[in-house]
Protein backbone atom coordinates (compact mmCIF):
# COMPACT_ATOMS: atom_id res chain seq x y z
CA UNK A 1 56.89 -2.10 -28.12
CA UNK A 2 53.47 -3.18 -29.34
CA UNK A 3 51.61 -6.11 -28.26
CA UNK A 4 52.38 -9.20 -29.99
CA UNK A 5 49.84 -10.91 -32.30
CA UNK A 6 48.73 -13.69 -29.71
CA UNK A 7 47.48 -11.07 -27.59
CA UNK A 8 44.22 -10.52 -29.67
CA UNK A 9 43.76 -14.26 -29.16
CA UNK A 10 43.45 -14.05 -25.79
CA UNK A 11 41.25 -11.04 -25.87
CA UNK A 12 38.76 -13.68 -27.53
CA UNK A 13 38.88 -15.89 -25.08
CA UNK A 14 38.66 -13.79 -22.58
CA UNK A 15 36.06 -11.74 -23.45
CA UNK A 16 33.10 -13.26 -22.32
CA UNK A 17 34.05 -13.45 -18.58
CA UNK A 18 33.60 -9.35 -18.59
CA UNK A 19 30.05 -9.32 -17.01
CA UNK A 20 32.28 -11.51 -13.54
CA UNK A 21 34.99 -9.17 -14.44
CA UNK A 22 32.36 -6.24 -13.78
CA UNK A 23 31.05 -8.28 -10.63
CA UNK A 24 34.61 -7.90 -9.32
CA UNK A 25 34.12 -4.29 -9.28
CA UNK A 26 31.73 -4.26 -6.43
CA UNK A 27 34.08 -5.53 -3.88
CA UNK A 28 35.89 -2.63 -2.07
CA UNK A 29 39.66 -3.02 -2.36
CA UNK A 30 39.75 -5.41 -5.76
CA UNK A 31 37.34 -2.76 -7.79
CA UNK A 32 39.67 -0.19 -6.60
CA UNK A 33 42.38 -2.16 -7.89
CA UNK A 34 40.60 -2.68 -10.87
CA UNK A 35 39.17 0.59 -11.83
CA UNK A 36 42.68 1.94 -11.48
CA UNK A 37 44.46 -0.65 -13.41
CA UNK A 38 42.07 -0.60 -16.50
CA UNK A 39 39.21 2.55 -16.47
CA UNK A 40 41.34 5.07 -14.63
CA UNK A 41 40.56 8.51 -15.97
CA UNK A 42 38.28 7.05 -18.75
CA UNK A 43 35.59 9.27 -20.35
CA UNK A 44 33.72 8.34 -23.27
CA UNK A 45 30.68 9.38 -25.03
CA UNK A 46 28.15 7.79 -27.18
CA UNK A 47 27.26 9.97 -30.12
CA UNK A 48 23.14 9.51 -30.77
CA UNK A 49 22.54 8.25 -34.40
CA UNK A 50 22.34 11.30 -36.67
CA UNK A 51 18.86 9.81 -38.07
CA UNK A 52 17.08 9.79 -34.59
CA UNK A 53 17.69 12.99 -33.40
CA UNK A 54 15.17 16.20 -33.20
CA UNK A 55 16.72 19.76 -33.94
CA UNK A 56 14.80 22.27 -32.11
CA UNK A 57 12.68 24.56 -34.32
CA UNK A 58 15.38 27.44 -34.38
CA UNK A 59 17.51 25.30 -36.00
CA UNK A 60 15.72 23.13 -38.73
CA UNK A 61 16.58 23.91 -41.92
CA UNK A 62 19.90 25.74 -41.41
CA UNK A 63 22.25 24.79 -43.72
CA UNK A 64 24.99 24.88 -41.34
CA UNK A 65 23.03 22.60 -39.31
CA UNK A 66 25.27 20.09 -37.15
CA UNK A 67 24.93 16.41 -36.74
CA UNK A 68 26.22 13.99 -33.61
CA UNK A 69 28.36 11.99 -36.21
CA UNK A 70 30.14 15.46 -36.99
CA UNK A 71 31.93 14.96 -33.70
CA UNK A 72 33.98 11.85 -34.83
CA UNK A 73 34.70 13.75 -38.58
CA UNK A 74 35.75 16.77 -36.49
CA UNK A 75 38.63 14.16 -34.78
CA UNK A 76 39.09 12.26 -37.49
CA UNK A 77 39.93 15.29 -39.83
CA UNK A 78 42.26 17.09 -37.20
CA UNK A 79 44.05 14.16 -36.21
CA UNK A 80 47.61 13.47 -37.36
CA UNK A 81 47.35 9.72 -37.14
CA UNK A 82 44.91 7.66 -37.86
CA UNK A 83 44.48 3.40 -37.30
CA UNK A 84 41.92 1.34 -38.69
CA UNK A 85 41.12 -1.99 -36.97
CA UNK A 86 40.66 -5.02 -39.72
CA UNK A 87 37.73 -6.59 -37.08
CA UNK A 88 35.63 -6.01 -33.80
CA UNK A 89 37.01 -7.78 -31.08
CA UNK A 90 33.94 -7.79 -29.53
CA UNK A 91 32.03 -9.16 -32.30
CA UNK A 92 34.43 -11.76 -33.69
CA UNK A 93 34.76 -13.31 -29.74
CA UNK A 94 30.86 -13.15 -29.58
CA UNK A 95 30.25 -14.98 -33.32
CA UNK A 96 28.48 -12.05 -33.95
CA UNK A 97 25.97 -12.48 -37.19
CA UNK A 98 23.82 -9.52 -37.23
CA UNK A 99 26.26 -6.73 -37.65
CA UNK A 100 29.97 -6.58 -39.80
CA UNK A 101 33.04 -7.89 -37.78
CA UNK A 102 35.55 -6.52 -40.43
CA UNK A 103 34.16 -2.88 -38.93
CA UNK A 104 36.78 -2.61 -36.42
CA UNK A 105 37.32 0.36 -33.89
CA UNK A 106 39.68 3.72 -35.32
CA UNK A 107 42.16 4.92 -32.88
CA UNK A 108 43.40 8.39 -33.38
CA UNK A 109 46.45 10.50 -32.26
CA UNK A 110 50.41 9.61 -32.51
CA UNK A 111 50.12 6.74 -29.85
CA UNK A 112 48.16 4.97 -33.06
CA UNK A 113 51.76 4.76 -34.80
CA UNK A 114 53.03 1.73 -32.11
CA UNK A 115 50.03 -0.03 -33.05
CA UNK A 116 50.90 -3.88 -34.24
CA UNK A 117 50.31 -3.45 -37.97
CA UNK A 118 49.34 -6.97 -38.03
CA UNK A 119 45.75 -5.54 -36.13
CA UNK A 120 45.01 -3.36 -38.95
CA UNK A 121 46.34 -0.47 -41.08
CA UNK A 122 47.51 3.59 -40.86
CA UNK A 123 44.87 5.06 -43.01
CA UNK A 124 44.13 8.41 -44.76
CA UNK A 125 41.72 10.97 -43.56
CA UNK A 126 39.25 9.88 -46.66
CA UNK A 127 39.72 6.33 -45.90
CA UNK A 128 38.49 6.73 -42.22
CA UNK A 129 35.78 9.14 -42.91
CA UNK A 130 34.74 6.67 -45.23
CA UNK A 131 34.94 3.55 -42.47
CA UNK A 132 33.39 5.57 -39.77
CA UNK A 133 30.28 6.01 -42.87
CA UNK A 134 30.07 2.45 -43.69
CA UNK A 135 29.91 1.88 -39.65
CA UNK A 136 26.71 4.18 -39.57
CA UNK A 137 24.85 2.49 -42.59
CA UNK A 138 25.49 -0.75 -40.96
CA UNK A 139 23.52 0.24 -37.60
CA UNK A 140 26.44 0.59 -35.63
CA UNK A 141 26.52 3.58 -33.14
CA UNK A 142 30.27 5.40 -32.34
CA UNK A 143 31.76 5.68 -29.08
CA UNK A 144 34.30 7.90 -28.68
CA UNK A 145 37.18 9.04 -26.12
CA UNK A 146 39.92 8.06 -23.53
CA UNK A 147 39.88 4.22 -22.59
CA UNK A 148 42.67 3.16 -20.62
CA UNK A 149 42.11 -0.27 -21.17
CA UNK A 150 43.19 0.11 -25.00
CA UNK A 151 46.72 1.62 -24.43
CA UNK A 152 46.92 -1.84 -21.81
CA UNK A 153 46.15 -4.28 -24.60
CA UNK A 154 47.53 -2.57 -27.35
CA UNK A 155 50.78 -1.30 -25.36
CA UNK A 156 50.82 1.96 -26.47
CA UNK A 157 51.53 5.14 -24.83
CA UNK A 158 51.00 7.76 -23.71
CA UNK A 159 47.71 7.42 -23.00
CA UNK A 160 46.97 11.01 -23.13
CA UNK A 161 47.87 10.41 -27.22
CA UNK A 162 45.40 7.49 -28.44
CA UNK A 163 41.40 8.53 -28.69
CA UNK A 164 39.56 5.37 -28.76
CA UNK A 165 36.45 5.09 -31.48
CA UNK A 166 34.19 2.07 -31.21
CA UNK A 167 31.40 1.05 -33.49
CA UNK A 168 29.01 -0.51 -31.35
CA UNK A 169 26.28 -2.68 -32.12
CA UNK A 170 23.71 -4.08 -28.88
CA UNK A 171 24.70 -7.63 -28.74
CA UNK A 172 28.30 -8.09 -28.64
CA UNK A 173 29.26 -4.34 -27.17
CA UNK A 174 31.90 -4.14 -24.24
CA UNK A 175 29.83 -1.53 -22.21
CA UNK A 176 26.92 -4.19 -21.91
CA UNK A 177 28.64 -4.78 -18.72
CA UNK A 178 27.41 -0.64 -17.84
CA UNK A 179 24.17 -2.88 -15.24
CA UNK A 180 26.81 -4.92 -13.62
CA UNK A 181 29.64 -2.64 -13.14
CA UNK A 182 30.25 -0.08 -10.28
CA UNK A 183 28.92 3.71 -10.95
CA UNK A 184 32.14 4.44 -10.26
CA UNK A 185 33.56 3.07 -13.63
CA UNK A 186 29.97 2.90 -15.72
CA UNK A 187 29.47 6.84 -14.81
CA UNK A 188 32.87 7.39 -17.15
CA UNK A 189 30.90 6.49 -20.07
CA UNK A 190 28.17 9.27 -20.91
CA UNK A 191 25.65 10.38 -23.37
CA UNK A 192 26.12 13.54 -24.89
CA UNK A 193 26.27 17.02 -23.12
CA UNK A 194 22.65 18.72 -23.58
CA UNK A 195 21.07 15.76 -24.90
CA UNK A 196 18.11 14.09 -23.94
CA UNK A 197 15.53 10.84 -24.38
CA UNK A 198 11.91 11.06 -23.46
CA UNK A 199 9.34 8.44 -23.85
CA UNK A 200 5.72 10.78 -25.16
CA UNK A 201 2.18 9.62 -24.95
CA UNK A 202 2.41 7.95 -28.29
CA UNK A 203 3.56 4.84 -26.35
CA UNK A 204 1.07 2.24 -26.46
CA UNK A 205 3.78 -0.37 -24.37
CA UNK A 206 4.07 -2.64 -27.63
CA UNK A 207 7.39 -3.68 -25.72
CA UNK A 208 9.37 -3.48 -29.44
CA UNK A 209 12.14 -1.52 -27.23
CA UNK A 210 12.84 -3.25 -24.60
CA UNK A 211 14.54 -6.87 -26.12
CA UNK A 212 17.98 -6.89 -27.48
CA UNK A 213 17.80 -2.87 -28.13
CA UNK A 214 19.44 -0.38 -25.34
CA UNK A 215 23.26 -1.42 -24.55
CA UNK A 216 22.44 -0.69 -20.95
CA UNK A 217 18.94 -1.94 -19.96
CA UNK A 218 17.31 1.47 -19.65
CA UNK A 219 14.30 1.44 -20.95
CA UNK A 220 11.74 -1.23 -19.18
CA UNK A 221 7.63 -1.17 -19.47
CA UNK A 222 6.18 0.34 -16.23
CA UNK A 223 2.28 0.00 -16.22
CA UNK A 224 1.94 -0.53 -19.82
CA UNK A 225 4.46 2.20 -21.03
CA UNK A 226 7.75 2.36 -21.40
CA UNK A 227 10.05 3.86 -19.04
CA UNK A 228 13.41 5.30 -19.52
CA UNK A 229 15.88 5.41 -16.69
CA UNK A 230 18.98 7.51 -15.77
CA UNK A 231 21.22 5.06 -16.72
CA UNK A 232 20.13 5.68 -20.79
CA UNK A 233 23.15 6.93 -23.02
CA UNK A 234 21.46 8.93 -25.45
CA UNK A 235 22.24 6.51 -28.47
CA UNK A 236 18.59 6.73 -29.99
CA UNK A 237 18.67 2.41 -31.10
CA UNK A 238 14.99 2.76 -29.11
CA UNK A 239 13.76 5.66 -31.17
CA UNK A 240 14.73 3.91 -34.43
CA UNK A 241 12.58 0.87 -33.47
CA UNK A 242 9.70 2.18 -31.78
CA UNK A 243 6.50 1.29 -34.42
CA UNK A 244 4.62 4.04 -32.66
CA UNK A 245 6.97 6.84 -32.93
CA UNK A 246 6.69 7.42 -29.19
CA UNK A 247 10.27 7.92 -28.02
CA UNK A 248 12.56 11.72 -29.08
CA UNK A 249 15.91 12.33 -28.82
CA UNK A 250 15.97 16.10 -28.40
CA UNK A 251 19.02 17.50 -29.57
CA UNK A 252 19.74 21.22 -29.61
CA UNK A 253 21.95 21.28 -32.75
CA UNK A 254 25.42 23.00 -32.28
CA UNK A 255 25.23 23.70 -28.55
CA UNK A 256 25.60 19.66 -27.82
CA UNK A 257 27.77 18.79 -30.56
CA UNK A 258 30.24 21.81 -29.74
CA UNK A 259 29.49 20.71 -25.68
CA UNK A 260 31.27 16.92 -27.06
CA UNK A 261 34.01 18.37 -28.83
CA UNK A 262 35.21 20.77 -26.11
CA UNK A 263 35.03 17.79 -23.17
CA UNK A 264 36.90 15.45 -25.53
CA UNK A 265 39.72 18.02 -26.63
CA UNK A 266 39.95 18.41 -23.08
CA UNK A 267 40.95 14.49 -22.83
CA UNK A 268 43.35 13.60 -25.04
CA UNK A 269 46.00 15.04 -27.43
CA UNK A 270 44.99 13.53 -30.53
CA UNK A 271 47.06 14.94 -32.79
């Protein structure tokens, strides 16, 4: 039976207690018993912004050349079942006015059928192509995989049958909590496999990256330059903003996006 209506309501008001929730987490038994009631077995990836990444010369100009956001199409196309959320939870609780709140989250695979229609809408392959696009020309970076804690909300199952997609943007984004959480639940959420973020000698430590830019807090100034730590994603919001042109996202075409694909398949059954 789906979730009722009112639920969404309390996911509002509820929402911005998730940096205590993620406090929680660091006390022995009660993170355990959190972790396994609502991350268990979660693994999700942020796919880098096609615009910020670098193909290695071997690759450039290959016409069969393949892009980060061509990991969500590749889902998107083979799944059976497709849901379209009418808002952004995380957005509408957080009065968000910088990025679109009617760009809700896709959930694919045959879970997506219990789905309250009243949150959104079965759509067509075209239609969600199209909604994962207009996500990506609004600034919005996808997340995609297994997150437990949407089959809870949404009372759907199995949970081996829904893939979550979210459309992130830095201010209002669930995985803000990534600092205060345990490693233990913030490890489950990953860049992508092969890909990497490096800060060059371009950097004159203007500081433009470091306010309101990296979901996670990984980039700081260090003795005038910025400094990118382990806990970075791999989304490339840093790159895009960086006057100086001081910060790559090397990407080594096929061999990460195939690397994504493989590990998600491996996750859920989204057909």
């Amino acid at each position: 039976m789906a979730s009722p209506y009112w639920v969404k309501t309390l996911l509002k008001k509820s929402f911005p207690s998730r940096f205590f929730l993620a406090r929680l987490t660091h006390f022995p038994v009660l993170g355990n018993l959190i972790e396994k009631a609502l991350f268990e077995n979660d693994d999700i990836i942020y796919l880098a912004k096609d615009s910020v990444v670098e193909i290695n010369h071997d690759l450039a100009g290959r016409e069969d050349m393949v892009m980060p956001s061509q990991v969500l199409e590749h889902f998107i196309i083979r799944s059976n079942y497709r849901f379209i959320m009418n808002t952004c939870i995380c957005r509408e609780s957080e009065g968000c006015r910088d990025y679109p709140i009617d760009l809700g989250c896709i959930f694919l695979g045959e879970a997506a059928l219990d789905i309250n229609p009243k949150f959104g809408r079965l759509a067509s392959v075209e239609e969600t192509l199209e909604h994962a696009r207009k996500c990506r020309e609004a600034g919005l970076v996808h997340l995609i995989g297994r997150n437990k804690l949407d089959t809870i909300w949404l009372n759907v199952r199995p949970k081996e049958k829904l893939l979550t997609v979210c459309h992130c943007c830095p201010c209002c984004c669930l995985w803000k909590v990534i600092p205060t959480i345990t490693d233990k639940i913030s490890d489950r959420v990953a860049p992508m496999p092969g890909l990497t973020v490096a800060v060059t000698d371009k950097c004159v430590g203007c500081g433009a990256c470091i306010n309101d830019i990296c979901f996670v807090n990984a980039i700081r100034l260090v003795d005038g330059k910025a400094e990118i730590s382990g806990d970075c994603r791999g989304c490339g919001r840093c790159v895009e903003i960086c006057p100086s042109e001081a910060i790559r996202v090397n990407f080594h075409g096929g061999a990460s996006v195939e690397g994504a694909i493989n590990r998600i398949h491996g996750l859920v059954d989204f057909t």
